[in-house]
Protein backbone atom coordinates (compact mmCIF):
# COMPACT_ATOMS: atom_id res chain seq x y z
CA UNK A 1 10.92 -57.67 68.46
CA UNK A 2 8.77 -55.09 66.40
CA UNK A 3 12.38 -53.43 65.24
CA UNK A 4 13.52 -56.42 63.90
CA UNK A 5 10.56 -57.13 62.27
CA UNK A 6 11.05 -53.82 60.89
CA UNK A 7 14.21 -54.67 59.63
CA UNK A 8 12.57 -57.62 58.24
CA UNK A 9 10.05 -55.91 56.48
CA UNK A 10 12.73 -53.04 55.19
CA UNK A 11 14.72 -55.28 53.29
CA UNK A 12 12.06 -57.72 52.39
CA UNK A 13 10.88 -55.16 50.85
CA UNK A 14 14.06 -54.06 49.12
CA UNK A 15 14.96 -56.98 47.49
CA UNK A 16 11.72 -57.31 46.47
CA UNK A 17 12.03 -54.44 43.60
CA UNK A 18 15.69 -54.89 42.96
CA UNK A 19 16.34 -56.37 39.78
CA UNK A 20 20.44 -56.35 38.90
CA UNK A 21 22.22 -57.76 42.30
CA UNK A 22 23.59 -55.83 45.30
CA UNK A 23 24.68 -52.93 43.46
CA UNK A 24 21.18 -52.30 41.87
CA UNK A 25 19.78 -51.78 45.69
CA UNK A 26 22.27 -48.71 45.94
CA UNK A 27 19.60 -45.98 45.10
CA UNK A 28 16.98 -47.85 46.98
CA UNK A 29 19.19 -48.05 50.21
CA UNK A 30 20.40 -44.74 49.84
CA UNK A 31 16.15 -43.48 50.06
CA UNK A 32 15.19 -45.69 52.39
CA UNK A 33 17.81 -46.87 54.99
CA UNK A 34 19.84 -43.31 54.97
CA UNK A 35 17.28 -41.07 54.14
CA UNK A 36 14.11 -41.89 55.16
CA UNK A 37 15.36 -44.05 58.16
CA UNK A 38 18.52 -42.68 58.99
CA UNK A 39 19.38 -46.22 60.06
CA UNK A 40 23.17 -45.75 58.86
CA UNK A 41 24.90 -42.64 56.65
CA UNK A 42 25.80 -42.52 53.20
CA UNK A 43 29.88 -43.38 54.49
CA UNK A 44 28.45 -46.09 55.94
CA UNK A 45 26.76 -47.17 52.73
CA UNK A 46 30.17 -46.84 51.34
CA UNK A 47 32.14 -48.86 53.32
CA UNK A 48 30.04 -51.38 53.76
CA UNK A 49 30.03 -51.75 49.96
CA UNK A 50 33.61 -51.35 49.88
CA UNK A 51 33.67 -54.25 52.62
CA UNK A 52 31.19 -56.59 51.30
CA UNK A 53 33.24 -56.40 47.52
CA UNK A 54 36.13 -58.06 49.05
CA UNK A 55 33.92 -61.19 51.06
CA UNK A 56 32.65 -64.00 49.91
CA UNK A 57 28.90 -63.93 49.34
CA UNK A 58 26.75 -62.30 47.87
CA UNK A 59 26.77 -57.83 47.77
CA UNK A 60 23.07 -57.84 48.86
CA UNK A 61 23.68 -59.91 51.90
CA UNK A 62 26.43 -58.79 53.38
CA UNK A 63 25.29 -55.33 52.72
CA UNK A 64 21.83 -55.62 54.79
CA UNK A 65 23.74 -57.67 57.20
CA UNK A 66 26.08 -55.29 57.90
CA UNK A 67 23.30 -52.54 58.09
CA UNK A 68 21.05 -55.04 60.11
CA UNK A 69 23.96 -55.87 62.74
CA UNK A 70 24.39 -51.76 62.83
CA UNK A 71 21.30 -51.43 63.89
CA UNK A 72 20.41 -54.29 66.05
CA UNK A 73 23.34 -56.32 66.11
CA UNK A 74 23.42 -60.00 65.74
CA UNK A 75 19.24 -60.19 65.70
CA UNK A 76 19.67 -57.42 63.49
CA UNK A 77 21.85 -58.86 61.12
CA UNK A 78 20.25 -62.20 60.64
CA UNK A 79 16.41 -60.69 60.38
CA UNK A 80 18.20 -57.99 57.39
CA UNK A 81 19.51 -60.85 55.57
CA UNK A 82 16.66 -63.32 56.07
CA UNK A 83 14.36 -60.08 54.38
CA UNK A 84 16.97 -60.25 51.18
CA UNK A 85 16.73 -64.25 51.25
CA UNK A 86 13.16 -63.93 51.48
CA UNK A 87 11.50 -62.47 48.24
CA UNK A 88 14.15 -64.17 46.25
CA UNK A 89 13.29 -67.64 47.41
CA UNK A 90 10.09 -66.88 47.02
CA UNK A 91 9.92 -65.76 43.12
CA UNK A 92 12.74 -68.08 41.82
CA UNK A 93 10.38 -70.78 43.09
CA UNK A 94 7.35 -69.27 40.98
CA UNK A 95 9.32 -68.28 38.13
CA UNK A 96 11.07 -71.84 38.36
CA UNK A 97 7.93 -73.47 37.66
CA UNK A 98 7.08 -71.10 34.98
CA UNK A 99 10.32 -70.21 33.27
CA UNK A 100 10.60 -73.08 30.85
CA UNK A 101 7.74 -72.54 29.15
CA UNK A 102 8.47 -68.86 28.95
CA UNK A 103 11.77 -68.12 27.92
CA UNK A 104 11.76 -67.93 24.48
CA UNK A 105 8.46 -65.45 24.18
CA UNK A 106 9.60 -62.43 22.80
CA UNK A 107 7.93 -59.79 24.95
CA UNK A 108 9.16 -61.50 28.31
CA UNK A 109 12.73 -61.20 26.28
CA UNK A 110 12.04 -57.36 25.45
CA UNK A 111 11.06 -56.82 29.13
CA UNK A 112 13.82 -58.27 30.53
CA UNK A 113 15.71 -56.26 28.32
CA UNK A 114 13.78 -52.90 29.58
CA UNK A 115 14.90 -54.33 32.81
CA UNK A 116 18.22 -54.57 32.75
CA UNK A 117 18.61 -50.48 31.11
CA UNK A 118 16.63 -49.45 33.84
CA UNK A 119 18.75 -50.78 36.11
CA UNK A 120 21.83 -49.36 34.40
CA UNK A 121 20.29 -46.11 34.65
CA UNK A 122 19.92 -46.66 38.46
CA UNK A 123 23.57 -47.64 38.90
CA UNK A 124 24.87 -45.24 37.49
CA UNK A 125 23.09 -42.84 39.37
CA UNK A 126 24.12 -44.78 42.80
CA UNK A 127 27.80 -44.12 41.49
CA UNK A 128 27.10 -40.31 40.74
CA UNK A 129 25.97 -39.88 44.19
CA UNK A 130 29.12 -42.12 45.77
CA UNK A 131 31.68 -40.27 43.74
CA UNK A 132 30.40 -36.93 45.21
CA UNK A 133 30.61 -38.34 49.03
CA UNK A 134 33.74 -40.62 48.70
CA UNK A 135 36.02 -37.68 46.44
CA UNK A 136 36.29 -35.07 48.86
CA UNK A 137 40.30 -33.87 47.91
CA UNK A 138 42.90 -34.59 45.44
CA UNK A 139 44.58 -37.64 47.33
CA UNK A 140 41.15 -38.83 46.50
CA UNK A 141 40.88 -38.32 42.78
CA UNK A 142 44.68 -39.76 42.35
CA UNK A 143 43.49 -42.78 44.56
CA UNK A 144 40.45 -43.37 42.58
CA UNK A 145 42.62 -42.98 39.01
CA UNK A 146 45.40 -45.33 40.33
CA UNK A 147 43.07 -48.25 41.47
CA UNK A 148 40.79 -47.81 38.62
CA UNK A 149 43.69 -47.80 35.81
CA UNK A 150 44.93 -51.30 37.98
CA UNK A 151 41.60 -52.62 38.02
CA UNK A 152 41.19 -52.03 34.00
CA UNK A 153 44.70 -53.24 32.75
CA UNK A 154 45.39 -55.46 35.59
CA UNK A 155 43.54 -58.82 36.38
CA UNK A 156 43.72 -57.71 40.12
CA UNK A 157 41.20 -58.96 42.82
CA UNK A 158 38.96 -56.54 43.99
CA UNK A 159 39.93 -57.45 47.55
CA UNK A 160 43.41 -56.66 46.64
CA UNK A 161 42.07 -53.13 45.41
CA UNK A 162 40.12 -52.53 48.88
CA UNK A 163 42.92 -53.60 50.66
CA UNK A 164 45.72 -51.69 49.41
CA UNK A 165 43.25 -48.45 48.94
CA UNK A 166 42.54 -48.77 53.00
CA UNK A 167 46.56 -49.13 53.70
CA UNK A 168 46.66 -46.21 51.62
CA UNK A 169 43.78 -44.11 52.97
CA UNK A 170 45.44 -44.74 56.47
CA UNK A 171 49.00 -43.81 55.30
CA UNK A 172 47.84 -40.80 53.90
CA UNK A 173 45.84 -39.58 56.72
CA UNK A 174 49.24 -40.55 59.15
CA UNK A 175 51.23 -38.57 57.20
CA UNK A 176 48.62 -35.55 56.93
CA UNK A 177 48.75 -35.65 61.16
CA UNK A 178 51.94 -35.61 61.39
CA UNK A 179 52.29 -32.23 59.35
């Protein structure tokens, strides 16, 4: 019981200072859960991401869950994604009862403004650190230049994109064994 309240707590906490969606938790997961807590590894991270693109749902939930059910399986999952749920419920309701009257002050406009560079600036550093894990060869780079060149010119799915990178991956790996 005191582990899952830990997981709880972990990603009650998590959501709790992410501002910007599932991606913007990327740096804070990649502290807390992988570093500090070595609850799951930075491929893990990854995939999971990769994974929770192609569901339906939100990124930040099926993340944790899929971290939460890692760790403590079904218990795990539910008490990781009830501590996303949880702050958010919490402020919309306050800032639903506030927001109206708010919206149209300039400073809360500036800050949420300031908000939404900062957490540019913290994506982009999450996708630094996944490009230095995830390209590890040259099959790599021409993957990554292939499905990102689709993904610009293309109106393809993103599930599409995981999909067809994994039949790749696994082609490429078959074919590197059999050499």
């Amino acid at each position: 019981m005191i582990e899952l309240l830990d997981i709880y707590w972990t990603f009650f906490k998590i959501s709790s200072v992410t501002f910007g969606g599932g991606m913007a938790m990327l740096p804070i997961l990649q502290k807390d859960i992988v570093q500090t807590k070595s609850w799951v590894t930075d491929e893990e991270i990854i995939d999971f991401y990769a994974l929770s693109q192609g569901l339906p749902g939100i990124i930040a939930i099926n993340v944790s869950s899929f971290i939460g059910y890692r760790k403590k399986g079904i218990q795990g999952e539910v008490a990781a994604a009830l501590g996303i749920i949880s702050p958010c419920i919490i402020i919309i309701t306050i800032l639903a009862s506030f927001i109206t009257n708010f919206k149209d002050v300039e400073i809360v406009r500036h800050a949420f403004a300031g908000i939404t560079i900062g957490v540019s600036a913290l994506i982009f550093n999450a996708v630094v650190n996944l490009w230095k894990k995830s390209i590890v060869d040259k099959i790599c780079i021409v993957l990554f230049f292939i499905t990102f060149t689709l993904m610009l010119l293309f109106d393809i799915s993103p599930i599409i994109l995981v999909v067809l990178s994994a039949i790749t991956g696994i082609l490429v790996n078959k074919m590197r064994i059999k050499e």
